[in-house]
Protein backbone atom coordinates (compact mmCIF):
# COMPACT_ATOMS: atom_id res chain seq x y z
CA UNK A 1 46.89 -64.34 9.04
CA UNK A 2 45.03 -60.95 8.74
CA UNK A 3 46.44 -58.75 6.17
CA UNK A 4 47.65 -55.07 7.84
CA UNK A 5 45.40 -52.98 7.50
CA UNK A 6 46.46 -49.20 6.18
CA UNK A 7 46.35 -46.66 8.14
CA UNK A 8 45.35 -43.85 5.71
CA UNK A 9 46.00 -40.17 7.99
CA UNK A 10 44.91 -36.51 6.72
CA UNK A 11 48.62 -35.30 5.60
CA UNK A 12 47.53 -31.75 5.30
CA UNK A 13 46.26 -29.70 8.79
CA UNK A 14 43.23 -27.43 8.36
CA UNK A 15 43.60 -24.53 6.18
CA UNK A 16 42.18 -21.97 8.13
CA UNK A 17 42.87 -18.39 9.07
CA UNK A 18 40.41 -15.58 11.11
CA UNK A 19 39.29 -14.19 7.95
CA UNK A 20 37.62 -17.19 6.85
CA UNK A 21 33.65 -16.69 5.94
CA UNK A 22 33.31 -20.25 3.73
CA UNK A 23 34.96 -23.41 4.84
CA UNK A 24 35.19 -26.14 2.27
CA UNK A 25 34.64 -29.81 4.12
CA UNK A 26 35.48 -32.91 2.48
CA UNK A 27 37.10 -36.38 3.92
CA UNK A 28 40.50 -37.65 3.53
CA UNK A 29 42.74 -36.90 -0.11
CA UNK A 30 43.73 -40.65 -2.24
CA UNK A 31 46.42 -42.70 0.30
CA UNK A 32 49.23 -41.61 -2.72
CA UNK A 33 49.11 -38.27 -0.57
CA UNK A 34 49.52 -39.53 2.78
CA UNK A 35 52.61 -41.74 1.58
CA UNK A 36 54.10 -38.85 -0.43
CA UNK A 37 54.21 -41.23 -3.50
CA UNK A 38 52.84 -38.56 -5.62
CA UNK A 39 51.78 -38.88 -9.52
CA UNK A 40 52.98 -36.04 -12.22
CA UNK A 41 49.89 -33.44 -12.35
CA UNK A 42 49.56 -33.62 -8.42
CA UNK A 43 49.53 -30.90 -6.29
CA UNK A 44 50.95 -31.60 -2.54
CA UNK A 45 47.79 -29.24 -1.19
CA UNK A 46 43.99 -30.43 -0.05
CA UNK A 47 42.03 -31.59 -3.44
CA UNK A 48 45.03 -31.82 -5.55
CA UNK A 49 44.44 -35.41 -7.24
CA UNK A 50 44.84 -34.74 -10.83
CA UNK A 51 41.73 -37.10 -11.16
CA UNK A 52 39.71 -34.46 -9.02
CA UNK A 53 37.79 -31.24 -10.13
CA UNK A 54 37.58 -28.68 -7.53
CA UNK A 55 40.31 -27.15 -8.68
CA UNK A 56 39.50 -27.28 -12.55
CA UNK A 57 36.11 -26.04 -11.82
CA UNK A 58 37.40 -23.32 -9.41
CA UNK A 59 39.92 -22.39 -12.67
CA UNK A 60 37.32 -22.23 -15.00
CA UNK A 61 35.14 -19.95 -12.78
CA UNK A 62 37.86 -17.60 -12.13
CA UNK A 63 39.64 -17.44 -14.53
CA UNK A 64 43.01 -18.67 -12.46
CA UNK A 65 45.60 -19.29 -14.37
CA UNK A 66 46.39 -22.37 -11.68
CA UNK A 67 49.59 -24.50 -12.44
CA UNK A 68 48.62 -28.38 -12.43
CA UNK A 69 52.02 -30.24 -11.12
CA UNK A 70 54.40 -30.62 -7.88
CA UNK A 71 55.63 -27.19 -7.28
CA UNK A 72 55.66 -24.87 -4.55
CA UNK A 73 54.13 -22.10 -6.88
CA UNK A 74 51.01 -24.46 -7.36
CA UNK A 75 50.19 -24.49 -3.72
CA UNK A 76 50.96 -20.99 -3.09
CA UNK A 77 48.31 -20.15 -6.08
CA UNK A 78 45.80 -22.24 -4.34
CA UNK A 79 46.70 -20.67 -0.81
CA UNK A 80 46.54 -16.80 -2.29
CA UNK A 81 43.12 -17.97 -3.62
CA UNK A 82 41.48 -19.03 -0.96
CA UNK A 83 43.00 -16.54 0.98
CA UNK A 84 41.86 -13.78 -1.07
CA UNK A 85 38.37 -15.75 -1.45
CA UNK A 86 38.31 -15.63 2.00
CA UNK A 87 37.30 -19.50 2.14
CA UNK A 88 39.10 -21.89 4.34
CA UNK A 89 39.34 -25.96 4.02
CA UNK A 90 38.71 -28.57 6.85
CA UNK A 91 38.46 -31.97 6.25
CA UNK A 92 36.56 -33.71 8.45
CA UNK A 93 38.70 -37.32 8.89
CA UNK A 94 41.53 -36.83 10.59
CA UNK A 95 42.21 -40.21 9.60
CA UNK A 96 40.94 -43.95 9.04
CA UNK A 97 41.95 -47.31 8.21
CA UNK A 98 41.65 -49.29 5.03
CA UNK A 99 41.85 -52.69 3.98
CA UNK A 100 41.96 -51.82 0.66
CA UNK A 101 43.93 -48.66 -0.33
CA UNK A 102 42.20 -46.89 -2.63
CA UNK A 103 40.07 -43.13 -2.13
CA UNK A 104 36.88 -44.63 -1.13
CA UNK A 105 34.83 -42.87 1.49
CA UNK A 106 32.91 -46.01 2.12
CA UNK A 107 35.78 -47.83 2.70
CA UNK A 108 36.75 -45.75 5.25
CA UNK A 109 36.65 -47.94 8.94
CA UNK A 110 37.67 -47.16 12.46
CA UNK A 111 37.38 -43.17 11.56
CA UNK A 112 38.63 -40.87 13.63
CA UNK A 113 37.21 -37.13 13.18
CA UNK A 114 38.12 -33.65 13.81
CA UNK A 115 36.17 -31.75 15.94
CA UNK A 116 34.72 -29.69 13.35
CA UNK A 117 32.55 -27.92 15.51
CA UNK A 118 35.26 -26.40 17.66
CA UNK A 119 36.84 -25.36 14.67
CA UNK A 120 34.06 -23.06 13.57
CA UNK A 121 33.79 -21.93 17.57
CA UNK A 122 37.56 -20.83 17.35
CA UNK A 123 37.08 -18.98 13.72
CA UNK A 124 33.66 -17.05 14.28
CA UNK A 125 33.88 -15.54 10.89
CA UNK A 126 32.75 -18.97 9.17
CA UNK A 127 29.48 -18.41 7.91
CA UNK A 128 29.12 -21.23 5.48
CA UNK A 129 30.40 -24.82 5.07
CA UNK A 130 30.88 -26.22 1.01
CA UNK A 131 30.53 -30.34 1.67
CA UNK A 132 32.20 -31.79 -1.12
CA UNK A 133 29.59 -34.86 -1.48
CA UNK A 134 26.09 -34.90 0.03
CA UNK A 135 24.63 -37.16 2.64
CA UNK A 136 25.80 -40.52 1.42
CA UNK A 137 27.64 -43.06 4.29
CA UNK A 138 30.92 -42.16 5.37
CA UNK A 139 31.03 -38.68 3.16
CA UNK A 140 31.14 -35.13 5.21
CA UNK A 141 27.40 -33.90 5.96
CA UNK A 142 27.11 -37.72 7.15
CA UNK A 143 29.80 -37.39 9.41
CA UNK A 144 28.82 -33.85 9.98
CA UNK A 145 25.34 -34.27 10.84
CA UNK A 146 26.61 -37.16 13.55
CA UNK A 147 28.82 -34.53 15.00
CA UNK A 148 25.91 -32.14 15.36
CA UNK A 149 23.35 -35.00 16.51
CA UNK A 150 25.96 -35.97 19.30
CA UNK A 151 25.49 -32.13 20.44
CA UNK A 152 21.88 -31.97 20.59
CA UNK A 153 21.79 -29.22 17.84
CA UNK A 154 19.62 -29.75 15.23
CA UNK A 155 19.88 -28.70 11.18
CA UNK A 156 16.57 -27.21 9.71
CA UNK A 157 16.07 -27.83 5.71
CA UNK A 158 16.15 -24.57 3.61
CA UNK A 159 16.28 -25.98 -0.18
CA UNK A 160 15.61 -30.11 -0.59
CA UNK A 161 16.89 -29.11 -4.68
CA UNK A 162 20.12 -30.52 -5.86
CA UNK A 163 22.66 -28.81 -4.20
CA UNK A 164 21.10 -29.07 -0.60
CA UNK A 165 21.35 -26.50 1.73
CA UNK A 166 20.83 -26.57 5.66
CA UNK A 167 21.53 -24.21 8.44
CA UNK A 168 22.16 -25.11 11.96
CA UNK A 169 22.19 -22.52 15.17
CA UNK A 170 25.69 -22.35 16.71
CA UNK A 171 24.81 -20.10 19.52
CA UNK A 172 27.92 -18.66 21.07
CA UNK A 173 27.43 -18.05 24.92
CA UNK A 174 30.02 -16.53 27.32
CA UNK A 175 30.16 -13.93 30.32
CA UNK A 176 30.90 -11.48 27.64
CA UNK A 177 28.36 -12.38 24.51
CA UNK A 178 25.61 -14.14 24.32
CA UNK A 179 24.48 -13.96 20.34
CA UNK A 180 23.02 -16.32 18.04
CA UNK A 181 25.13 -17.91 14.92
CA UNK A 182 23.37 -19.58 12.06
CA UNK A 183 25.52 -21.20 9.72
CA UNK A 184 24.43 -22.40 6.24
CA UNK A 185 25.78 -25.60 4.99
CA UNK A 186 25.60 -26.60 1.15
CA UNK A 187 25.78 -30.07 -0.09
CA UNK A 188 27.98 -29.67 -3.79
CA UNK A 189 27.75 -32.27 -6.22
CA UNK A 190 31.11 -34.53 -5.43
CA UNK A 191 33.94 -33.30 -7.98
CA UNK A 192 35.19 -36.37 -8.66
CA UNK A 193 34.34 -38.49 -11.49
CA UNK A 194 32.50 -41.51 -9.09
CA UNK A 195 29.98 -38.83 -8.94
CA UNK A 196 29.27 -38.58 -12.45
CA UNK A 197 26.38 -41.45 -12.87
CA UNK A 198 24.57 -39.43 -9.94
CA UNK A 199 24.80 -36.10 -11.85
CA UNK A 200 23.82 -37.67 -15.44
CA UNK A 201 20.42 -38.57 -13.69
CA UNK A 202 19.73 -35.60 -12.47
CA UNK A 203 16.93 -33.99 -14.12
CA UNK A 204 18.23 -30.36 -14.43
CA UNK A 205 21.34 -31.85 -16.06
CA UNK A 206 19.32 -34.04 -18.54
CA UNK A 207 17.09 -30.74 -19.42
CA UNK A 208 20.69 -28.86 -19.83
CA UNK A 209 22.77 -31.78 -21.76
CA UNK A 210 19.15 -32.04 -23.70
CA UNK A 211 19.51 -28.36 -25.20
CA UNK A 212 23.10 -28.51 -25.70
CA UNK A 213 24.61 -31.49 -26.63
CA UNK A 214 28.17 -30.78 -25.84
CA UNK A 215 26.97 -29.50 -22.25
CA UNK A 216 29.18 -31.98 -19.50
CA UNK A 217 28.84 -32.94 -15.94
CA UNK A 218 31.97 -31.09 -15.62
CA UNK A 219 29.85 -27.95 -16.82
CA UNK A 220 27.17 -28.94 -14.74
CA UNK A 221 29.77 -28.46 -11.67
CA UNK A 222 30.80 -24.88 -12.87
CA UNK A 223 27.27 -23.68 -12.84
CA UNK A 224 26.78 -25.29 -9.22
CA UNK A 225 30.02 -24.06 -7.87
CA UNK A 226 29.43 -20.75 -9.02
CA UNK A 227 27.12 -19.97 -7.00
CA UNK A 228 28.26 -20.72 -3.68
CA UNK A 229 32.24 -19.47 -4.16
């Protein structure tokens, strides 16, 4: 007798408003925030694991003052930020099943996606999109770039450096407008610590963590993020 298999759905909708320029893309939060069985130091908000970074580094680069536990006043922080920020989040699963339950993108089977595309046709302000992982199976460019394949738009190379960035030509026709749309996409280092073997062999960190000793891959995140929030 097969095991059920769990049926791990996005338990946040798309954080998104017309004022959005950035929009952060990721894949589905740990299955502890789809079954509201939350641990102390969560947030109930997109990327609030207390094992993940984004919000640490995003802390640490401006200086937030973010609250790290269950409230209502730690979501609303996060919400005024972005808002402010003007930077929106979308995840790209809308959800998945698992026959393990655990946060693992490559575990991820029978995927269902949003349609990311027609989010960034409704909100025509988005200008870039912050993947939280790279090109790896089953993360968001991957899914991204099968979404865009499926379209017949292609995505042109700008920088092959750690982060990698692409653009892609949304061209927005109607009776009314007919202009062209280039959006940028940047592939971040993951912020989660499965990432960290993957930074540590990264040249530019080795040269950094060479020079100062006490430099981390949590470091090496702030400096990456920085430029691109």
């Amino acid at each position: 007798m097969n095991q059920k298999r769990f049926d791990h759905t996005h338990p946040y909708e798309p954080f998104l408003f017309p004022e959005a320029t950035k929009l952060i893309v990721g894949t589905l939060p740990p299955p502890r925030f789809t079954t509201k069985t939350l641990k102390e130091g969560d947030v109930d908000f997109c990327y609030g694991s207390r094992d993940g970074q984004l919000w640490p580094i995003l802390d640490t680069i401006f200086g937030l003052g973010l609250k790290f536990e269950t409230t209502h006043e730690a979501v609303e922080q996060r919400k005024n930020f972005l808002r402010k920020r003007k930077i929106g989040i979308c995840d790209i699963v809308a959800r998945a099943e698992r026959e393990k339950v655990d946060a693992s993108d490559l575990g991820m089977q029978n995927v269902q996606l949003r349609d990311l595309l027609g989010y960034l046709k409704k909100y025509p302000n988005i200008k870039t999109l912050l993947f939280t992982g790279g090109n790896s199976k089953n993360g968001p460019e991957y899914f991204f770039r099968k979404q865009l394949k499926a379209n017949g738009i292609p995505l042109e190379v700008v920088s092959a450096v750690v982060p990698r960035i692409h653009r892609f030509d949304l061209s927005i026709t109607s009776e009314k407008s007919n202009s062209q749309r280039v959006i940028k996409t940047i592939s971040l280092t993951a912020p989660s610590g499965a990432a960290n073997r993957a930074v540590g062999s990264l040249e530019d960190y080795k040269a950094l963590k060479k020079s100062n000793p006490s430099f981390t891959t949590f470091d090496y995140r702030v400096l990456q993020y920085k430029d691109f929030f």
